[in-house]
PDB file of N, CA and C in Angstrom:
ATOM      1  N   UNK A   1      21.527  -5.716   7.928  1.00  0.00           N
ATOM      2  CA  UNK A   1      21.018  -5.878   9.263  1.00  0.00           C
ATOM      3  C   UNK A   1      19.496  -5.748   9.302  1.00  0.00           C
ATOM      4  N   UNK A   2      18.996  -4.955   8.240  1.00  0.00           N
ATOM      5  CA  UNK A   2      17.777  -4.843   8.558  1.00  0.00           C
ATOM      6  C   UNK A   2      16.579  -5.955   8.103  1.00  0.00           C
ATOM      7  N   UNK A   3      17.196  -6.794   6.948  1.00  0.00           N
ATOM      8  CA  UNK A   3      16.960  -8.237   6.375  1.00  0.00           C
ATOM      9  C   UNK A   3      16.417  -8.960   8.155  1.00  0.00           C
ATOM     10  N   UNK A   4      17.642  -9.126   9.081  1.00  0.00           N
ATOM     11  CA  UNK A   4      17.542  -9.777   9.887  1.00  0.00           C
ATOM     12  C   UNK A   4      16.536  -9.537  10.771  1.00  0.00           C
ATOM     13  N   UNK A   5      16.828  -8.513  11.239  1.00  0.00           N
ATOM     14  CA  UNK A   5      15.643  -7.590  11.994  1.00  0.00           C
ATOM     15  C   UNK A   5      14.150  -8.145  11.503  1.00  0.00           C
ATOM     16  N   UNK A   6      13.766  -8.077  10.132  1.00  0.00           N
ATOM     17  CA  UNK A   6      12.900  -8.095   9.284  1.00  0.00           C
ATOM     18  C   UNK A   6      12.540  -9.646   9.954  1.00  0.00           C
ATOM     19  N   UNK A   7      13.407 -10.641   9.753  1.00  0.00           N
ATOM     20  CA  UNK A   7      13.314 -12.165   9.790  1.00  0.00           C
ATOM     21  C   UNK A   7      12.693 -12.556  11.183  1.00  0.00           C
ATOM     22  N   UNK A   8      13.665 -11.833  12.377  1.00  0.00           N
ATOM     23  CA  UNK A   8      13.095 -12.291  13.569  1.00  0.00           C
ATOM     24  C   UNK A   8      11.904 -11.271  13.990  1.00  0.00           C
ATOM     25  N   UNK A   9      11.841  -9.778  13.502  1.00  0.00           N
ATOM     26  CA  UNK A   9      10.156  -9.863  13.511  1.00  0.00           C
ATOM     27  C   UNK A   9       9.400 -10.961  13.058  1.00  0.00           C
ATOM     28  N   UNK A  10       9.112 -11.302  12.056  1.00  0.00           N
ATOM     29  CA  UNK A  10       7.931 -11.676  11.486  1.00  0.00           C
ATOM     30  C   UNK A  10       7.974 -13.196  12.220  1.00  0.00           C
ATOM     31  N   UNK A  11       9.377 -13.782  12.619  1.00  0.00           N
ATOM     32  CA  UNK A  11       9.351 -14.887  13.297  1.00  0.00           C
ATOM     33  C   UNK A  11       8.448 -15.181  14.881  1.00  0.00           C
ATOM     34  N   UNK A  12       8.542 -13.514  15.495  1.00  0.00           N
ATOM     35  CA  UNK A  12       8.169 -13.088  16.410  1.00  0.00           C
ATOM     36  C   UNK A  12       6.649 -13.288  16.566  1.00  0.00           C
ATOM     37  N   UNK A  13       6.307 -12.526  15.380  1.00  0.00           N
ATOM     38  CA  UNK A  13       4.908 -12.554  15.217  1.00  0.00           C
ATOM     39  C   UNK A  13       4.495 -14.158  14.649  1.00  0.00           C
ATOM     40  N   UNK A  14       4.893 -14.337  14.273  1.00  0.00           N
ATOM     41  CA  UNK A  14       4.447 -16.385  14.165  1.00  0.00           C
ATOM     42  C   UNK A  14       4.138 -16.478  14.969  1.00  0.00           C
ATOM     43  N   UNK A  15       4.902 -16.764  16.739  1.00  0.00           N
ATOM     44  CA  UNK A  15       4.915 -17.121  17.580  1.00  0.00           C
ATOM     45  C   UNK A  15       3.925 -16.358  18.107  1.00  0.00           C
ATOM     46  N   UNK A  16       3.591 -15.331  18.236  1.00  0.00           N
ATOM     47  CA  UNK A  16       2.337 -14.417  19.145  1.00  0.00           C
ATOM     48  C   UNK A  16       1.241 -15.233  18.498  1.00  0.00           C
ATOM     49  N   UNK A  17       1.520 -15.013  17.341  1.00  0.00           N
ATOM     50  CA  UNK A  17       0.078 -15.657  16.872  1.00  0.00           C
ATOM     51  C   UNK A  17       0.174 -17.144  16.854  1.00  0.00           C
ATOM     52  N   UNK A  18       0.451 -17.814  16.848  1.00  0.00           N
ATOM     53  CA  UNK A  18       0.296 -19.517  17.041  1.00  0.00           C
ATOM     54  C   UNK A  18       0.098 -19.313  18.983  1.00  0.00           C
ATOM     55  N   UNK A  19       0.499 -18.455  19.851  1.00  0.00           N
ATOM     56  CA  UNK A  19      -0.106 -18.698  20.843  1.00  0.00           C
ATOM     57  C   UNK A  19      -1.241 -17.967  21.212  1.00  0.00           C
ATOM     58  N   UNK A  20      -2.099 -16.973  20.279  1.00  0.00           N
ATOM     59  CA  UNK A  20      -3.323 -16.692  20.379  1.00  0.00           C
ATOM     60  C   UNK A  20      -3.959 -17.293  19.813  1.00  0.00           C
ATOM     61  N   UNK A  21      -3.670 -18.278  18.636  1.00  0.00           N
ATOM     62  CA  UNK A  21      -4.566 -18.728  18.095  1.00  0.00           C
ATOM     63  C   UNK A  21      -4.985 -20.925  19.449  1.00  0.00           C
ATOM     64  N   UNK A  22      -3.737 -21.135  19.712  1.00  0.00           N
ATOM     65  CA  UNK A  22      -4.107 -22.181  20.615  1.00  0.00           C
ATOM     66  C   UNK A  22      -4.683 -21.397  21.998  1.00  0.00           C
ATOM     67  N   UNK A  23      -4.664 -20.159  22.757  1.00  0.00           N
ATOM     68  CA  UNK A  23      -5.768 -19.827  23.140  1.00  0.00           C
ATOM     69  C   UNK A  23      -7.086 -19.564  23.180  1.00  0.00           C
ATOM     70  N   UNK A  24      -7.297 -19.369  21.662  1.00  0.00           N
ATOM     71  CA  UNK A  24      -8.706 -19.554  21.345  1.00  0.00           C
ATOM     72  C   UNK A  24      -9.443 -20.714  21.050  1.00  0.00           C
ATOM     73  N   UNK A  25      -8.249 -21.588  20.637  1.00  0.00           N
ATOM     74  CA  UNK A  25      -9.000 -22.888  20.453  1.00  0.00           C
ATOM     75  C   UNK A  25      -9.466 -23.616  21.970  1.00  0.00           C
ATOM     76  N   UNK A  26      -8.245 -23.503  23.008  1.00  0.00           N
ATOM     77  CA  UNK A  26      -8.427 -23.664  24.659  1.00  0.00           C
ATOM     78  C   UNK A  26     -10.099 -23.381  24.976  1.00  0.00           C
ATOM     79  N   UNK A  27     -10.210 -21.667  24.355  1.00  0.00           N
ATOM     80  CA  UNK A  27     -11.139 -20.988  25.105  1.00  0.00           C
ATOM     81  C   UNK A  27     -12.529 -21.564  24.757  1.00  0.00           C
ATOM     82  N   UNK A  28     -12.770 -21.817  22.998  1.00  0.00           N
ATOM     83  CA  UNK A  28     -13.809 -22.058  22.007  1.00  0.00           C
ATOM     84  C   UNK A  28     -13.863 -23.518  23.121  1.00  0.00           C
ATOM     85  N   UNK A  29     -13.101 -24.246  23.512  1.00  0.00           N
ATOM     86  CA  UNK A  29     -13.435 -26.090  24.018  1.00  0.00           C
ATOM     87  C   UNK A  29     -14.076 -25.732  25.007  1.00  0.00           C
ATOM     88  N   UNK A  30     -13.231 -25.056  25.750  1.00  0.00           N
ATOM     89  CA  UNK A  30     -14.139 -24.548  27.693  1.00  0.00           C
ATOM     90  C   UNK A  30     -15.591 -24.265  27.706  1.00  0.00           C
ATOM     91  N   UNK A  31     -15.991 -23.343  26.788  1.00  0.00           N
ATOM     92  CA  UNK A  31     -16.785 -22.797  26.389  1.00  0.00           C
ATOM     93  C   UNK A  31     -17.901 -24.123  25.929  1.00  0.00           C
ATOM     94  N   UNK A  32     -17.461 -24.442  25.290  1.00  0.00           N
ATOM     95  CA  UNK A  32     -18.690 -25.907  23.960  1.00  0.00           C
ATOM     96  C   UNK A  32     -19.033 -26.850  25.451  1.00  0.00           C
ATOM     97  N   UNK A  33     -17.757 -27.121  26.676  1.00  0.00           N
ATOM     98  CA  UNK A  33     -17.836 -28.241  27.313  1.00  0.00           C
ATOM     99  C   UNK A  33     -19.143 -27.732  28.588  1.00  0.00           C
ATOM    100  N   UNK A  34     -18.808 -26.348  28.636  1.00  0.00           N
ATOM    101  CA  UNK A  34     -19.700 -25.678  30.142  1.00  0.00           C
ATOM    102  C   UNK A  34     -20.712 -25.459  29.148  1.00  0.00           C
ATOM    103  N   UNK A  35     -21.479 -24.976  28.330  1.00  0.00           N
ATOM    104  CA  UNK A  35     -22.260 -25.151  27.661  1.00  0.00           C
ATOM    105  C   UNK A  35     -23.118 -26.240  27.578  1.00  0.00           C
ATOM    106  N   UNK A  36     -22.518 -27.247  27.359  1.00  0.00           N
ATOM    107  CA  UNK A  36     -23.007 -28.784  26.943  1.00  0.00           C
ATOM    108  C   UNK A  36     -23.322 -29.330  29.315  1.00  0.00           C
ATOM    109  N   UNK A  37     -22.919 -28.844  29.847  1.00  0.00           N
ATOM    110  CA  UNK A  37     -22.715 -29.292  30.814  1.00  0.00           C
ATOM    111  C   UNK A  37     -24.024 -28.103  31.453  1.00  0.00           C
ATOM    112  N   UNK A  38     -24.305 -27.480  30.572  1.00  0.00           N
ATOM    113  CA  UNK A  38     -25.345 -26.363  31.469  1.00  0.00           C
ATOM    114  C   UNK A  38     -26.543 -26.843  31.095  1.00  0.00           C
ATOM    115  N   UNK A  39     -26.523 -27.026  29.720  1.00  0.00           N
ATOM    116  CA  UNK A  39     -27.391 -28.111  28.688  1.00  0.00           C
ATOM    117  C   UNK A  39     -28.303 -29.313  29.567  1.00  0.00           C
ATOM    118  N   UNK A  40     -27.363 -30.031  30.170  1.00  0.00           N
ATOM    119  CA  UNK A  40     -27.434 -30.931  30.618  1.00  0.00           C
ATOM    120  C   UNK A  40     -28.027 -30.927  31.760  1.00  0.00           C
ATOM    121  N   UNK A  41     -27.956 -30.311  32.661  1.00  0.00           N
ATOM    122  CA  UNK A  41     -28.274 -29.846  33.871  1.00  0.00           C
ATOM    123  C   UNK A  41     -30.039 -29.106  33.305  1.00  0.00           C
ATOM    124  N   UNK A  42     -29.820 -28.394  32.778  1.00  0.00           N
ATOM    125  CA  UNK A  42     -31.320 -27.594  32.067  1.00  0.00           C
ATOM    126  C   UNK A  42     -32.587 -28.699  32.016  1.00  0.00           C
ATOM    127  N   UNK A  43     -31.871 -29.599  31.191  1.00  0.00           N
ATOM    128  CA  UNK A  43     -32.675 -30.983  30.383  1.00  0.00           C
ATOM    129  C   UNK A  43     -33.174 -31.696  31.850  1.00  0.00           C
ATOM    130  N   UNK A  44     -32.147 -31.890  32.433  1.00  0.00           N
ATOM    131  CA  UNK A  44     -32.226 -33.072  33.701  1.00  0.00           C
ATOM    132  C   UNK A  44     -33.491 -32.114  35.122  1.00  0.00           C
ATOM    133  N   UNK A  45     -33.127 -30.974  35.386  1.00  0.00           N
ATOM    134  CA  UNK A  45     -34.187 -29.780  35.928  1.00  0.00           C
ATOM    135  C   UNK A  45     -35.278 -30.441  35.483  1.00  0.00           C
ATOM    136  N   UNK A  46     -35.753 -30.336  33.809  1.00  0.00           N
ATOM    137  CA  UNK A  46     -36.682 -30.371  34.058  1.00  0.00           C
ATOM    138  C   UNK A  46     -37.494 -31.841  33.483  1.00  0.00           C
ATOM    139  N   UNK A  47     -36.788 -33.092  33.487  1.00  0.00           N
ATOM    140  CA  UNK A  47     -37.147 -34.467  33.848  1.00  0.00           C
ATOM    141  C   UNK A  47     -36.721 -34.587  31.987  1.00  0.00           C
ATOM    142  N   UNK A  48     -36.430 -33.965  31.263  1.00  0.00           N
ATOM    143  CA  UNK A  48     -36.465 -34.720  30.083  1.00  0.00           C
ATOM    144  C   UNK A  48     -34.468 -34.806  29.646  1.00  0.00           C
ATOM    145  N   UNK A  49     -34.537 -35.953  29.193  1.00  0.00           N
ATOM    146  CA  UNK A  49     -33.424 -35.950  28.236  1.00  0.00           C
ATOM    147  C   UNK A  49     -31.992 -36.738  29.116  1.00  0.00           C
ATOM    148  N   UNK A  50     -32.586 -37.572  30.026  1.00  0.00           N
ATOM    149  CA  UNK A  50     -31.869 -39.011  30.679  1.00  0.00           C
ATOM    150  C   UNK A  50     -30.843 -39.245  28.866  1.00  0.00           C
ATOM    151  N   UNK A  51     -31.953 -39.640  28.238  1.00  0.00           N
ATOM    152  CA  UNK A  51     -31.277 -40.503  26.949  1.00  0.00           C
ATOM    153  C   UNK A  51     -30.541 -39.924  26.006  1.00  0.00           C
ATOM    154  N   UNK A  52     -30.622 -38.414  26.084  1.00  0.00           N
ATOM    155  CA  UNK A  52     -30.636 -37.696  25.132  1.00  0.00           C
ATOM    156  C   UNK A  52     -28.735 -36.933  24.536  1.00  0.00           C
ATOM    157  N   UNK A  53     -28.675 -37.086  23.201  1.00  0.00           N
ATOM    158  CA  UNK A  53     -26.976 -36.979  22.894  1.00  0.00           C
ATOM    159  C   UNK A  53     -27.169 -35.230  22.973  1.00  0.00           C
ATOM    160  N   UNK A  54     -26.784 -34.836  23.865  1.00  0.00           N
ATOM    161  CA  UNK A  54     -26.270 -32.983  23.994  1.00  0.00           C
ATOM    162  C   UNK A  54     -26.011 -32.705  22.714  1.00  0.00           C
ATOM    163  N   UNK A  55     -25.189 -33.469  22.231  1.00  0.00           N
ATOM    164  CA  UNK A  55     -23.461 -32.572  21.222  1.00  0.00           C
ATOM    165  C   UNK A  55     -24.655 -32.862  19.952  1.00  0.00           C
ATOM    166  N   UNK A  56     -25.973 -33.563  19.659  1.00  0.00           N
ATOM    167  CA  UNK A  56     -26.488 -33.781  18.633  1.00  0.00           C
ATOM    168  C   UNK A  56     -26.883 -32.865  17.885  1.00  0.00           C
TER     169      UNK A  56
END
């Protein structure tokens, strides 16, 4: 019994962690996109960078 126990822990913990780890990836995008979007706004304030690639 304790084999089993053993199995659906660690199965358990897969799952915690495959959904903290696609939360961080969620969080790391939000983050790069409001960034790049604050960027943008900064550049445009102050007249430069109409042409200009952010993500460069």
């Amino acid at each position: 019994m304790d084999a089993v126990n053993a199995v659906q822990s660690a199965k358990a913990q897969e799952v915690c962690q495959n959904v903290m780890m696609a939360t961080q990836a969620y969080t790391l995008k939000s983050v790069t996109q409001l960034q790049e979007k604050m960027m943008a706004q900064l550049f445009e304030s102050m007249g430069i960078g109409q042409n200009l690639n952010i993500k460069a």
